[in-house]
PDB file of N, CA and C in Angstrom:
ATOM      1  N   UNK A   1      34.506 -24.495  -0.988  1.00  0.00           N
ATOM      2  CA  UNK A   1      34.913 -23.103  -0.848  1.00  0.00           C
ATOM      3  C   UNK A   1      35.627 -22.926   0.499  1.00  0.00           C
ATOM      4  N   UNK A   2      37.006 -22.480   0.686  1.00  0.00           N
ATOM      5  CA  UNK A   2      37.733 -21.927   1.747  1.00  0.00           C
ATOM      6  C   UNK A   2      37.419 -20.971   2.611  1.00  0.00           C
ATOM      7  N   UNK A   3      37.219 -21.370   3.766  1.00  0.00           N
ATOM      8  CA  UNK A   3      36.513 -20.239   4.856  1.00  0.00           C
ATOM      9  C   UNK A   3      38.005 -19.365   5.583  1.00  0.00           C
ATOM     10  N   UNK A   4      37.834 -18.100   4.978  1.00  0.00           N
ATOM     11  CA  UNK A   4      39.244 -16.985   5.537  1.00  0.00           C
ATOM     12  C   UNK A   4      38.841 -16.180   6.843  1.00  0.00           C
ATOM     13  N   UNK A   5      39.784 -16.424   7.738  1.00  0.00           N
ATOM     14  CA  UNK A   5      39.246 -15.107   8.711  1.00  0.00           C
ATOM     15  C   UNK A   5      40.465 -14.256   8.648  1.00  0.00           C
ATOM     16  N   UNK A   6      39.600 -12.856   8.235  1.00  0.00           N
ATOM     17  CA  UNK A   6      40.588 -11.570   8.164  1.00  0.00           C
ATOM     18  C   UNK A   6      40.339 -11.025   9.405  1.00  0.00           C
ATOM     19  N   UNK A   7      41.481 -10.643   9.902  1.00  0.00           N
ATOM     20  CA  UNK A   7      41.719  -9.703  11.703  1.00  0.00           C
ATOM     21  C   UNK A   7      42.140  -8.502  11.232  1.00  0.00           C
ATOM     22  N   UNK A   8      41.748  -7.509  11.417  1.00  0.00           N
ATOM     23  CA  UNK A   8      42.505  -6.100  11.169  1.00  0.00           C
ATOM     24  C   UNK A   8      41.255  -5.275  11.775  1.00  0.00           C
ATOM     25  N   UNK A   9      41.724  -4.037  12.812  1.00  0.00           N
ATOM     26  CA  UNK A   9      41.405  -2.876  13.607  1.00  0.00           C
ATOM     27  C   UNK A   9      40.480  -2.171  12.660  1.00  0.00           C
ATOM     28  N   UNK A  10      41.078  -2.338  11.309  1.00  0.00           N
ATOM     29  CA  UNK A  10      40.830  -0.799  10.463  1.00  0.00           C
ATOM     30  C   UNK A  10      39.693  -1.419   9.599  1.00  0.00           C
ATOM     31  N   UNK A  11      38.690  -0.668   9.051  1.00  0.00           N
ATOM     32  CA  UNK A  11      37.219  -0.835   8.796  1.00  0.00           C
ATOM     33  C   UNK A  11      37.789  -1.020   7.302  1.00  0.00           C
ATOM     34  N   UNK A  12      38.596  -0.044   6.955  1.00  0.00           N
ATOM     35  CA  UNK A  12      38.655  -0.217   5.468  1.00  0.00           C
ATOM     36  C   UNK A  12      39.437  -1.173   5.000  1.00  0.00           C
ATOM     37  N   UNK A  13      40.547  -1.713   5.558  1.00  0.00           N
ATOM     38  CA  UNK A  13      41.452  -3.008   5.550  1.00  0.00           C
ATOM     39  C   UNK A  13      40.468  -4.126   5.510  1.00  0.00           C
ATOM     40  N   UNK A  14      39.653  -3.809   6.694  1.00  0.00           N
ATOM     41  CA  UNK A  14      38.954  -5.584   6.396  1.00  0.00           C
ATOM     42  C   UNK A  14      38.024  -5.693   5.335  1.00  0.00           C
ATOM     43  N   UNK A  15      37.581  -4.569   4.839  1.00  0.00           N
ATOM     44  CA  UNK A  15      36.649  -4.717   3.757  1.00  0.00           C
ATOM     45  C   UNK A  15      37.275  -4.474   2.292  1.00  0.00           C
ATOM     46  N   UNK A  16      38.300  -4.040   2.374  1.00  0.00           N
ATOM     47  CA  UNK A  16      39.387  -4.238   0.991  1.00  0.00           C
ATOM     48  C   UNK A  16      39.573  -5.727   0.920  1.00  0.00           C
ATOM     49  N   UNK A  17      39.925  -6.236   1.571  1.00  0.00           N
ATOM     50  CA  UNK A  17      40.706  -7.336   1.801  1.00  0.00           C
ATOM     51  C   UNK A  17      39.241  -8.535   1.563  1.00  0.00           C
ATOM     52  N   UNK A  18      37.982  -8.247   2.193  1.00  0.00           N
ATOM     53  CA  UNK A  18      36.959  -9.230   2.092  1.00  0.00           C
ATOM     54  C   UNK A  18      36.796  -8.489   0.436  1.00  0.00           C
ATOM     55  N   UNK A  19      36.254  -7.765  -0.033  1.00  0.00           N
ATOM     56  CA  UNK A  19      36.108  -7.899  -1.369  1.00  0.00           C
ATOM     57  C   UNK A  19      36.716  -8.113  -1.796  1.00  0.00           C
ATOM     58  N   UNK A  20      38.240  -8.513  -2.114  1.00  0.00           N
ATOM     59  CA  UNK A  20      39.546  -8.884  -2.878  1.00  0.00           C
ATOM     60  C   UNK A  20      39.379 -10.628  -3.043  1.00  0.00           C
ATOM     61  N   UNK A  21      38.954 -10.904  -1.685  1.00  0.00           N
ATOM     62  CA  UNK A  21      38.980 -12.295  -1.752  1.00  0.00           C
ATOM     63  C   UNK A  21      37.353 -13.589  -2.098  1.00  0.00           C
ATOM     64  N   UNK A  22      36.728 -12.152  -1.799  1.00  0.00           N
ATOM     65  CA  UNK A  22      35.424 -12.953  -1.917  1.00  0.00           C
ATOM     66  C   UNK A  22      34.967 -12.788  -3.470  1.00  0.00           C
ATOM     67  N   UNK A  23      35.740 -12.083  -4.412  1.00  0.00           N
ATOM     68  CA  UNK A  23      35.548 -12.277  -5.728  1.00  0.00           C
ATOM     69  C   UNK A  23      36.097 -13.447  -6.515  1.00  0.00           C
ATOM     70  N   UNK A  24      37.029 -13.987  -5.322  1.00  0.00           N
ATOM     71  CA  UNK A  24      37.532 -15.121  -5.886  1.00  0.00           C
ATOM     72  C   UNK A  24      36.827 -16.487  -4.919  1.00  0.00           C
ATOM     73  N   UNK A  25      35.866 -16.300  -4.660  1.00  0.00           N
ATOM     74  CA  UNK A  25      34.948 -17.286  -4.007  1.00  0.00           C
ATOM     75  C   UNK A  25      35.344 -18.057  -2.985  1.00  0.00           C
ATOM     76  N   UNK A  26      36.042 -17.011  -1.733  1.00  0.00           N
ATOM     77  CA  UNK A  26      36.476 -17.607  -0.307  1.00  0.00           C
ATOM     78  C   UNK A  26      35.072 -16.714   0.285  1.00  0.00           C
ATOM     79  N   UNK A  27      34.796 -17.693   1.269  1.00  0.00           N
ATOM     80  CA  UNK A  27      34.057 -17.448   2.222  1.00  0.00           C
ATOM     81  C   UNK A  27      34.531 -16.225   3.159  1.00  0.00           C
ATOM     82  N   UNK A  28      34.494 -15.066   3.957  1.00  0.00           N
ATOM     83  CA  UNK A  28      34.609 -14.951   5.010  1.00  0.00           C
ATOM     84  C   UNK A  28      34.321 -14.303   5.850  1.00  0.00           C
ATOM     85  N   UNK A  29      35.230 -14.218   7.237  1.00  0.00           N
ATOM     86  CA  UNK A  29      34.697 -14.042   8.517  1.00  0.00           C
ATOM     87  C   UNK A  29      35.667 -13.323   8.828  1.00  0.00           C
ATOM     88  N   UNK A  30      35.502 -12.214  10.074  1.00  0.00           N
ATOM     89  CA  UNK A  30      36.126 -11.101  10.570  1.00  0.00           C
ATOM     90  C   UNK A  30      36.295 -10.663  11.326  1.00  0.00           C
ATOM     91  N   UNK A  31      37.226 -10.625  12.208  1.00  0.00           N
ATOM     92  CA  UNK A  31      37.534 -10.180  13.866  1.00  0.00           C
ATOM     93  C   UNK A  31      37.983  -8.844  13.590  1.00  0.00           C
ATOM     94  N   UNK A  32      38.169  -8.235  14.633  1.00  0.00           N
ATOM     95  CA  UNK A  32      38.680  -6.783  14.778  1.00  0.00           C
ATOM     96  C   UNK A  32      39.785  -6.296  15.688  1.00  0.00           C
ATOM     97  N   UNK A  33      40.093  -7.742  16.411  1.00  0.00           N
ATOM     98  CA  UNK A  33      40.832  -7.371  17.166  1.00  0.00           C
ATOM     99  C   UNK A  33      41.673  -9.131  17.779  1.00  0.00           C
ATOM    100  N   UNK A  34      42.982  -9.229  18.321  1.00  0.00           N
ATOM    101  CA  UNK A  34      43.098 -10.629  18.512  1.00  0.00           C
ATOM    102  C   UNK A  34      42.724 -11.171  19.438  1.00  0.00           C
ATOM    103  N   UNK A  35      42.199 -11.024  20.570  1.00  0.00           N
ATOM    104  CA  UNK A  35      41.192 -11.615  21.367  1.00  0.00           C
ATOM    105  C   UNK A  35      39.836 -12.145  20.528  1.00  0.00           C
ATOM    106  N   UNK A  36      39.260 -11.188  19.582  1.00  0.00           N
ATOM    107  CA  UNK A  36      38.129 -11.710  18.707  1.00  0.00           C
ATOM    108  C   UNK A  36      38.523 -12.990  18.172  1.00  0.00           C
ATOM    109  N   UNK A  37      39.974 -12.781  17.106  1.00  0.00           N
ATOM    110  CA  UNK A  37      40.366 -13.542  16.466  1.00  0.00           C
ATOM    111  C   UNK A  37      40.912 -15.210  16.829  1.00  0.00           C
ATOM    112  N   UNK A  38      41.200 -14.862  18.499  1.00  0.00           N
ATOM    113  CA  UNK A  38      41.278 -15.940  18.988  1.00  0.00           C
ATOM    114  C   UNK A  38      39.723 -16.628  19.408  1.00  0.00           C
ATOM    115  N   UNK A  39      38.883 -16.542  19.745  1.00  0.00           N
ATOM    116  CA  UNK A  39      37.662 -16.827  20.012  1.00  0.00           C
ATOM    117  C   UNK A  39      36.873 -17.113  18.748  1.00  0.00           C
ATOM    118  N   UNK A  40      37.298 -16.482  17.301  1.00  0.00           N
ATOM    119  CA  UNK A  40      36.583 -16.735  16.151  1.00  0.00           C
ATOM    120  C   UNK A  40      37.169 -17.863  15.259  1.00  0.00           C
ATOM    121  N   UNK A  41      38.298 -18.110  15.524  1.00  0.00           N
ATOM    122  CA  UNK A  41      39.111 -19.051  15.064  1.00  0.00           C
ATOM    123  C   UNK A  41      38.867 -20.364  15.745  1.00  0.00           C
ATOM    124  N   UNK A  42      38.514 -20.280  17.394  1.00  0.00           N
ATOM    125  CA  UNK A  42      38.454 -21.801  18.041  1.00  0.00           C
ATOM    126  C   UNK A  42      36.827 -22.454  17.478  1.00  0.00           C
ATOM    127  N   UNK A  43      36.248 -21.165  17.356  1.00  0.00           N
ATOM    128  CA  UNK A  43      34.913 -21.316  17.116  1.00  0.00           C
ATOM    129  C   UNK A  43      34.552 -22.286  15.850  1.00  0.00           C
ATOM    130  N   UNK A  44      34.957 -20.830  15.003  1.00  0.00           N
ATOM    131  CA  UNK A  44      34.646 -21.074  13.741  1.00  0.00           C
ATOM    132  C   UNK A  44      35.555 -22.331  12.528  1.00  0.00           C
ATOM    133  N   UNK A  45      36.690 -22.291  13.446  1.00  0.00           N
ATOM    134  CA  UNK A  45      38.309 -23.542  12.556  1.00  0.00           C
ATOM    135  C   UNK A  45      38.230 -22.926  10.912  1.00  0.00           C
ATOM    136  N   UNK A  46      38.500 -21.543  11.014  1.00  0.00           N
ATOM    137  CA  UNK A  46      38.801 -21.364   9.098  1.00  0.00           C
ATOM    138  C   UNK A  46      39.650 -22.417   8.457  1.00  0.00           C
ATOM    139  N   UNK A  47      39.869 -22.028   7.278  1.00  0.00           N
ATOM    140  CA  UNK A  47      40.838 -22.711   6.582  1.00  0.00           C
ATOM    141  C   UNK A  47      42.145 -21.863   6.714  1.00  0.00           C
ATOM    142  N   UNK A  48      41.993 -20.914   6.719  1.00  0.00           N
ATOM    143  CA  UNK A  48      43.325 -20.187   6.887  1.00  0.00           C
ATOM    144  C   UNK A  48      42.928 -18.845   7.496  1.00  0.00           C
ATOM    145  N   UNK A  49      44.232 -17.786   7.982  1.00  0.00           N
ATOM    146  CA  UNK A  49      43.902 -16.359   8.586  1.00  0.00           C
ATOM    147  C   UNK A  49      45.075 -15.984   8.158  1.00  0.00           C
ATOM    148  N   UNK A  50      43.903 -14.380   8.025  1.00  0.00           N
ATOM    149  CA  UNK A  50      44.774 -13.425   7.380  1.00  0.00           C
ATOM    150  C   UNK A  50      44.509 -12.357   9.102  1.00  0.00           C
ATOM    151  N   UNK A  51      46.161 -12.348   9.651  1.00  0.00           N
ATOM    152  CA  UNK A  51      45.878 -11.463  10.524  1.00  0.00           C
ATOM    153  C   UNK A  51      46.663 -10.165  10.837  1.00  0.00           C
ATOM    154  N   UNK A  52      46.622  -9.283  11.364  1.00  0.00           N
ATOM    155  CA  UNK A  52      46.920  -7.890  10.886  1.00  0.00           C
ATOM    156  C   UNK A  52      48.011  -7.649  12.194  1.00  0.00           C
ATOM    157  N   UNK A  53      48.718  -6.958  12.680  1.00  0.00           N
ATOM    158  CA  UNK A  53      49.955  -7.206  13.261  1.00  0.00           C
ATOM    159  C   UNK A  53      49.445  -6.165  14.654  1.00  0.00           C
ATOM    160  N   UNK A  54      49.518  -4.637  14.563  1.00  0.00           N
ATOM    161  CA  UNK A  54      49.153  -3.668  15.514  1.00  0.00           C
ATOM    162  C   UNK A  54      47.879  -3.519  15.379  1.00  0.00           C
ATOM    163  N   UNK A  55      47.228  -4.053  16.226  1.00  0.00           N
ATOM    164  CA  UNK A  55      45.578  -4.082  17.141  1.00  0.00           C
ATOM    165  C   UNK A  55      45.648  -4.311  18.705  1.00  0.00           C
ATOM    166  N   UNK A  56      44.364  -3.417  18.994  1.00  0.00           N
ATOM    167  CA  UNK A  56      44.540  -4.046  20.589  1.00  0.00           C
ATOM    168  C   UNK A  56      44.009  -4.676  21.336  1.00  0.00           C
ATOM    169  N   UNK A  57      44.224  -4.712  22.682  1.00  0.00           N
ATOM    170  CA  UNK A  57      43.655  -5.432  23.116  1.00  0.00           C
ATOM    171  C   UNK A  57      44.982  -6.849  23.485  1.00  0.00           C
ATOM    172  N   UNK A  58      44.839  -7.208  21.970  1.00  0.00           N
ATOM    173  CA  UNK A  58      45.893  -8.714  21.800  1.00  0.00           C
ATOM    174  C   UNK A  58      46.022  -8.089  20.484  1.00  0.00           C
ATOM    175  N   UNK A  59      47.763  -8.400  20.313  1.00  0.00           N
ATOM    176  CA  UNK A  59      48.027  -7.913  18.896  1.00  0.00           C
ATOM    177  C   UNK A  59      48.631  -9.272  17.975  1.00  0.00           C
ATOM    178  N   UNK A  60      48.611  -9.003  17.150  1.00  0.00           N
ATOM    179  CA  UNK A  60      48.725 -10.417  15.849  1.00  0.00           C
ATOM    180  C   UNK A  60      49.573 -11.189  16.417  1.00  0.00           C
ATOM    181  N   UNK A  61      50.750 -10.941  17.145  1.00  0.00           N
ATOM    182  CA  UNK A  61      51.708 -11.150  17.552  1.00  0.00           C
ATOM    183  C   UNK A  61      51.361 -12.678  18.445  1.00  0.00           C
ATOM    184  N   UNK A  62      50.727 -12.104  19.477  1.00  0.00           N
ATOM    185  CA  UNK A  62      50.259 -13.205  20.306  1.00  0.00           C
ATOM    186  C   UNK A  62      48.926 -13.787  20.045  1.00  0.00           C
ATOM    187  N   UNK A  63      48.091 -12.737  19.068  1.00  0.00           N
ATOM    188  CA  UNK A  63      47.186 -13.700  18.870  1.00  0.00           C
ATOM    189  C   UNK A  63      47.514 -15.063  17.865  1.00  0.00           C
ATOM    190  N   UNK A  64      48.396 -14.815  16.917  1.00  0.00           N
ATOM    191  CA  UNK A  64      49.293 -16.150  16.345  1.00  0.00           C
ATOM    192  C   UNK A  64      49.595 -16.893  16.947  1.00  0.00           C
ATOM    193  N   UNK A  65      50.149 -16.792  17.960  1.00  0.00           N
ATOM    194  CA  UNK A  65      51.198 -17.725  18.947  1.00  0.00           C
ATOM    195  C   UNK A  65      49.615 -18.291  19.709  1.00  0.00           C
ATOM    196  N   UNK A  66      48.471 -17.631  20.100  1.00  0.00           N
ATOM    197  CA  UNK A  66      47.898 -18.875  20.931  1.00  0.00           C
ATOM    198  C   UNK A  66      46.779 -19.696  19.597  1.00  0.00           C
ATOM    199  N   UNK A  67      46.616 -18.977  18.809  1.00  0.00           N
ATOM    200  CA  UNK A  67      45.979 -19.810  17.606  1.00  0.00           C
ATOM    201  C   UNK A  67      47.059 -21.256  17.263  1.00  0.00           C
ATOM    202  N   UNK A  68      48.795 -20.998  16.662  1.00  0.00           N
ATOM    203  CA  UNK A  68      49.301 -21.645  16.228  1.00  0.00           C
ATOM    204  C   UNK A  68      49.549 -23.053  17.639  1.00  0.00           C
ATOM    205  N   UNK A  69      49.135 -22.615  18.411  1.00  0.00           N
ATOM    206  CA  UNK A  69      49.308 -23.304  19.666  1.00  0.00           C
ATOM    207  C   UNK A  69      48.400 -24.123  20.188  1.00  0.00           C
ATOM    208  N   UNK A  70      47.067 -23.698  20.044  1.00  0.00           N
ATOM    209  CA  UNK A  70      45.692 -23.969  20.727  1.00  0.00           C
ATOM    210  C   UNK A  70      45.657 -25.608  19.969  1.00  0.00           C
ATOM    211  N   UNK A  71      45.096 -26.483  20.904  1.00  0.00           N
ATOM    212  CA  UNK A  71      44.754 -27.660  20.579  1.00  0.00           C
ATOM    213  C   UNK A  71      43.552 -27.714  19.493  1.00  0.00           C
ATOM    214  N   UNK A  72      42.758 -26.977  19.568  1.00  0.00           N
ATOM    215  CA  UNK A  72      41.615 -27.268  18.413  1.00  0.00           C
ATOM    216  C   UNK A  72      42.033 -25.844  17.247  1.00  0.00           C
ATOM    217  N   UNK A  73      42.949 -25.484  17.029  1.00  0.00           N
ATOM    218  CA  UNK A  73      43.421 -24.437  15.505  1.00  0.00           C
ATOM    219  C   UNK A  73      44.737 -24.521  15.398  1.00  0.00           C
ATOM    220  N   UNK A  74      45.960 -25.314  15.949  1.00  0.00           N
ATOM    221  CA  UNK A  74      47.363 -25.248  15.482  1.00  0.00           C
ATOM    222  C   UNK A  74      47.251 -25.453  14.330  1.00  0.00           C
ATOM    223  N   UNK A  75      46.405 -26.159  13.464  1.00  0.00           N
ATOM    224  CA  UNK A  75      46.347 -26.574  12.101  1.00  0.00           C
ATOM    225  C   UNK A  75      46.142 -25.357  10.991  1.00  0.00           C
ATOM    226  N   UNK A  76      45.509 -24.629  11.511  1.00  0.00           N
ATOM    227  CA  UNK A  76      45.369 -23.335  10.761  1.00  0.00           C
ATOM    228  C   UNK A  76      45.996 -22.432  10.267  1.00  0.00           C
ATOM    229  N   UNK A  77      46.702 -22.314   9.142  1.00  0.00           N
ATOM    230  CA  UNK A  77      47.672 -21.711   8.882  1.00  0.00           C
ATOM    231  C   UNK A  77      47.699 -20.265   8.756  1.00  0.00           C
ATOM    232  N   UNK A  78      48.732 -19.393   9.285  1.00  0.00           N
ATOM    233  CA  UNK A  78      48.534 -18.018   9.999  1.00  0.00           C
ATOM    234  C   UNK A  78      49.354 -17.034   8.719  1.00  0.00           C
ATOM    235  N   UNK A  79      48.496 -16.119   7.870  1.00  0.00           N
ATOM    236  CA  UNK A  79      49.810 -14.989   7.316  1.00  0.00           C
ATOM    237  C   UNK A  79      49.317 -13.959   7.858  1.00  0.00           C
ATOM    238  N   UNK A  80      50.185 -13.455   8.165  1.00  0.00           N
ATOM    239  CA  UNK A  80      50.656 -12.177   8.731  1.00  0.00           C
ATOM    240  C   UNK A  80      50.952 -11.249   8.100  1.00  0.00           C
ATOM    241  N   UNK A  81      49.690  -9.611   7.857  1.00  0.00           N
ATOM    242  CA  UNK A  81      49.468  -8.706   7.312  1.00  0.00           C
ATOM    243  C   UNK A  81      50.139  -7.563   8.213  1.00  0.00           C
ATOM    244  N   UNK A  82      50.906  -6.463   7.702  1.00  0.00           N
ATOM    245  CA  UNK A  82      51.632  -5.560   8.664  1.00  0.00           C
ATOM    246  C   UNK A  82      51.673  -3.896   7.687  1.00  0.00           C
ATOM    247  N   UNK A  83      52.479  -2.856   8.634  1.00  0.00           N
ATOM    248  CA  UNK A  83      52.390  -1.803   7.629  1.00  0.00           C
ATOM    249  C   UNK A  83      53.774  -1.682   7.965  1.00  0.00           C
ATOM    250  N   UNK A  84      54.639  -2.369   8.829  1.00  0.00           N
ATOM    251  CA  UNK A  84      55.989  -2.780   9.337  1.00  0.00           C
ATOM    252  C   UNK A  84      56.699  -3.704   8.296  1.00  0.00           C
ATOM    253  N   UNK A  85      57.763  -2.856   7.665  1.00  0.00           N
ATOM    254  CA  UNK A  85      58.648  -3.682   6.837  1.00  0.00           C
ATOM    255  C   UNK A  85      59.863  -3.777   7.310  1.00  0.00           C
ATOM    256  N   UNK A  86      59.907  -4.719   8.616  1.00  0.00           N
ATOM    257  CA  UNK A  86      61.442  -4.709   9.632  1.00  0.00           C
ATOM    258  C   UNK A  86      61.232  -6.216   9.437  1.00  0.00           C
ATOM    259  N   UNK A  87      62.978  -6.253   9.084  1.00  0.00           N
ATOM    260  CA  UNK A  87      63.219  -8.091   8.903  1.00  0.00           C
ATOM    261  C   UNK A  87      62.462  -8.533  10.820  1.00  0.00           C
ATOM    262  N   UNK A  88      62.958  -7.670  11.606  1.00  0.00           N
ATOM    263  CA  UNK A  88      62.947  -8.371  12.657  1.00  0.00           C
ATOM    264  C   UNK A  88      61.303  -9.161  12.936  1.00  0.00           C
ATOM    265  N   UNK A  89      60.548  -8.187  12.060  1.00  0.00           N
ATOM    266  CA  UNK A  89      59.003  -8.186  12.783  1.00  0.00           C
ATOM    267  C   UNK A  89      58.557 -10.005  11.831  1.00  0.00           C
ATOM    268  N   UNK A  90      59.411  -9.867  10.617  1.00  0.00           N
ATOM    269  CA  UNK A  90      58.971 -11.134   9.884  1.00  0.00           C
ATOM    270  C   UNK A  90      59.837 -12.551  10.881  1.00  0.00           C
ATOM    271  N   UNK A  91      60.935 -11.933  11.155  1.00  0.00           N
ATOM    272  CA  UNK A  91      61.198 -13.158  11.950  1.00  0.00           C
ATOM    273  C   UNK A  91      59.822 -13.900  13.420  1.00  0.00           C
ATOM    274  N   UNK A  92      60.180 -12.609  13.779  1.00  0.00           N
ATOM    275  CA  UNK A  92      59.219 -12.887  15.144  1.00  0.00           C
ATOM    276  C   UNK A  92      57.829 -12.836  14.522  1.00  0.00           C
ATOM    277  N   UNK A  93      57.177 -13.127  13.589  1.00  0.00           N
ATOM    278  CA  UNK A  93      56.207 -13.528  12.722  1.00  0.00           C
ATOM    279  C   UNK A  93      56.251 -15.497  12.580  1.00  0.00           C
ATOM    280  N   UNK A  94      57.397 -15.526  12.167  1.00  0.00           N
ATOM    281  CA  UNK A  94      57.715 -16.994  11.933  1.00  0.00           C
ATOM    282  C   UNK A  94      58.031 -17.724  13.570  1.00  0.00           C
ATOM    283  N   UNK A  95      58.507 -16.937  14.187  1.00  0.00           N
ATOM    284  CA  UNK A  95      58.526 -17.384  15.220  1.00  0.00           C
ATOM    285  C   UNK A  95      57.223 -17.931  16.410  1.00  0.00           C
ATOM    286  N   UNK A  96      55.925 -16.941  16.007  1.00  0.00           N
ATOM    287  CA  UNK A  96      54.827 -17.384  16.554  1.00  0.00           C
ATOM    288  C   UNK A  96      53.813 -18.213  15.892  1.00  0.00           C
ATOM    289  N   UNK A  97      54.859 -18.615  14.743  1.00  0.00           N
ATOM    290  CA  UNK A  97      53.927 -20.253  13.776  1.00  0.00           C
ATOM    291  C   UNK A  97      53.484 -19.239  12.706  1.00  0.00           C
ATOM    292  N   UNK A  98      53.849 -18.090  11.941  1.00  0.00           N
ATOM    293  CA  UNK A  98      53.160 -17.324  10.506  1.00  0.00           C
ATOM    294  C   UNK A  98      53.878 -18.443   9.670  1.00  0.00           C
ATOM    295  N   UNK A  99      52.715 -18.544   8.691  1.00  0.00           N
ATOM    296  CA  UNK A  99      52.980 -19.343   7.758  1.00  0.00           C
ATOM    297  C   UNK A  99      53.840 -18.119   6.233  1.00  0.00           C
ATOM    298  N   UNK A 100      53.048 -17.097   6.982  1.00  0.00           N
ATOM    299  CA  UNK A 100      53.455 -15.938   5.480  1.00  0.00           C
ATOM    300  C   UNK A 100      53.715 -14.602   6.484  1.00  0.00           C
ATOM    301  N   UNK A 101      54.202 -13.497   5.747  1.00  0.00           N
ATOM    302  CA  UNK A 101      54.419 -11.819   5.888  1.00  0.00           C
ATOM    303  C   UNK A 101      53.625 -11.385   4.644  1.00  0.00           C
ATOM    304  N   UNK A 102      53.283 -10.148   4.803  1.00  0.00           N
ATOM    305  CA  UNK A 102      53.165  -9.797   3.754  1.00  0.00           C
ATOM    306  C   UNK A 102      52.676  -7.781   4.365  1.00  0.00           C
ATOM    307  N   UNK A 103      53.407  -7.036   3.542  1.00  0.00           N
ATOM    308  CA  UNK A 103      53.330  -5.374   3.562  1.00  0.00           C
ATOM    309  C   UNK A 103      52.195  -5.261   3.319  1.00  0.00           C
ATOM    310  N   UNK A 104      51.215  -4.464   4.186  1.00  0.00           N
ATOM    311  CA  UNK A 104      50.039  -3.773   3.612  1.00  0.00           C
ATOM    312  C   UNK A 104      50.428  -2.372   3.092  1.00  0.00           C
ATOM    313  N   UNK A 105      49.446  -2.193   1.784  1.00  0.00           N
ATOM    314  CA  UNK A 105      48.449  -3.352   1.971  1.00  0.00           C
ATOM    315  C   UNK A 105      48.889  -4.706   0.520  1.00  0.00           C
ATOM    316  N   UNK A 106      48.839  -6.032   0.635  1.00  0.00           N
ATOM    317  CA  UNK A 106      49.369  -6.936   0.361  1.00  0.00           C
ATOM    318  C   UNK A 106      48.663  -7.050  -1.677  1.00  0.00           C
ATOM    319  N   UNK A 107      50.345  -7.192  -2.115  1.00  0.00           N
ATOM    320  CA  UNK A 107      49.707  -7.398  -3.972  1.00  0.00           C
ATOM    321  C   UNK A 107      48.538  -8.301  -3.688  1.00  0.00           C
ATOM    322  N   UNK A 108      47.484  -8.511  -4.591  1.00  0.00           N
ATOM    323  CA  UNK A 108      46.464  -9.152  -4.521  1.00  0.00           C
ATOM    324  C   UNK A 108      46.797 -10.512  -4.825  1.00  0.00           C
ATOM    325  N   UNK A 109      47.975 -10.751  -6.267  1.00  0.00           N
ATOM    326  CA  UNK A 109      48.191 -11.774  -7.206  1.00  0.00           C
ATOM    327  C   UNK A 109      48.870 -12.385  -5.678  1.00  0.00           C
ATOM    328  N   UNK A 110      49.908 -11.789  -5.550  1.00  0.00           N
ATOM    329  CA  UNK A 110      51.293 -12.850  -4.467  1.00  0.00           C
ATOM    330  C   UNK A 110      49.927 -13.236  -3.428  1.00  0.00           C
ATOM    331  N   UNK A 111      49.540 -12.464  -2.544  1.00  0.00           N
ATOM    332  CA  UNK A 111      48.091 -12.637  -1.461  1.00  0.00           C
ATOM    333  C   UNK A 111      47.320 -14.244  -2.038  1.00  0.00           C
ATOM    334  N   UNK A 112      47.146 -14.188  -3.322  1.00  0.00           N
ATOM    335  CA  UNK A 112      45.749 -14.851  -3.462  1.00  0.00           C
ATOM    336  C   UNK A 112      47.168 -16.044  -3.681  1.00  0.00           C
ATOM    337  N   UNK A 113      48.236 -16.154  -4.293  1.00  0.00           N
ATOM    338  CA  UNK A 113      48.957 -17.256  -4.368  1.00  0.00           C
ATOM    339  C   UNK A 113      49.270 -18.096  -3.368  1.00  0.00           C
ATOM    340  N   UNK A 114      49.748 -17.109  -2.002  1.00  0.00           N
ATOM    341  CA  UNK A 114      49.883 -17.786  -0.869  1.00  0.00           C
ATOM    342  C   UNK A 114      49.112 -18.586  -0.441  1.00  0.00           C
ATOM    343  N   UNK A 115      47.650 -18.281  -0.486  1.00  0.00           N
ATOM    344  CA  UNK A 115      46.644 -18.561   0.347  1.00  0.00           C
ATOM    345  C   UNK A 115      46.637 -19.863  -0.951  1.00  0.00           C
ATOM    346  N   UNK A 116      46.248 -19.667  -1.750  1.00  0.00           N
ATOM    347  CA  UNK A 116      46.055 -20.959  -2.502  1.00  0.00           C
ATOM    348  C   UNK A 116      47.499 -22.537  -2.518  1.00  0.00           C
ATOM    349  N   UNK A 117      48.337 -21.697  -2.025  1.00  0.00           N
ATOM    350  CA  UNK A 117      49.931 -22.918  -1.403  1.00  0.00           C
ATOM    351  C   UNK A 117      49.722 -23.345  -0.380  1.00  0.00           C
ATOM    352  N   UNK A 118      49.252 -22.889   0.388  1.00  0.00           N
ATOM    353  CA  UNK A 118      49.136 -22.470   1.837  1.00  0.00           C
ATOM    354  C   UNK A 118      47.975 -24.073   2.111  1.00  0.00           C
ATOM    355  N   UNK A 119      46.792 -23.495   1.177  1.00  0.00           N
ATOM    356  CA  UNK A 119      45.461 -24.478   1.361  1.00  0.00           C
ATOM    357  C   UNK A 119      45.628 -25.580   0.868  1.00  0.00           C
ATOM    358  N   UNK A 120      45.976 -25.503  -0.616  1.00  0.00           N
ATOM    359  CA  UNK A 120      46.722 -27.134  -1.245  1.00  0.00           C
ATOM    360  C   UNK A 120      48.028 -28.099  -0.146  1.00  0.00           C
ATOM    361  N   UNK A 121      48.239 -27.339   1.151  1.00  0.00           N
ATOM    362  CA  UNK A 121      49.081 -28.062   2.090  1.00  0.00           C
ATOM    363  C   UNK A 121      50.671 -28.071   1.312  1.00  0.00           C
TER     364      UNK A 121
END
């Protein structure tokens, strides 16, 4: 079973998003913010993250870039959840190592496809 860590500020995002996925028998775990997400990720090494773009503290932005970076989680592949539908934000998404974009809140079918491309490598 695939261990997911979902990052998102908003109470109801992360718990949409954990029941969406835990019916399909992923494990997971949940930051709230990207400082969490960086500290839960070195910790914990998911299989993949689902992380949310405007949070504070550290926003998806850079918390990607030191996950996709960090010696013990570059391996971890990063999609990137947003309520921002600007080409620019998907570039500079790919630019800090996102493996995916995706509009919140994200189709479930395309969501659960990625993550399953994503994990098969």
């Amino acid at each position: 079973m695939a261990k997911i860590l979902v990052v998102d500020d908003s109470a109801t995002q992360l718990q949409s998003l954990t029941k969406a996925l835990q019916k399909h028998g992923y494990e997971i775990i949940t930051a709230v913010d990207g400082v969490q997400a960086v500290e839960v990720a070195t910790n914990e090494l998911p299989d993949i993250i689902l992380m949310d773009v405007v949070m504070p503290n550290l926003n998806g932005f850079q918390a990607t870039r030191q996950i996709t970076q960090g010696s013990k989680t570059a391996h971890i592949p990063v999609i990137m959840l947003s309520g921002k539908d600007q080409e620019t934000d998907k570039v500079w998404a790919t630019r800090q190592g996102a493996k995916g974009y995706f509009i919140k809140p994200p189709d479930e079918k395309d969501l659960l496809e990625a993550i399953s491309n994503l994990l098969a490598g």
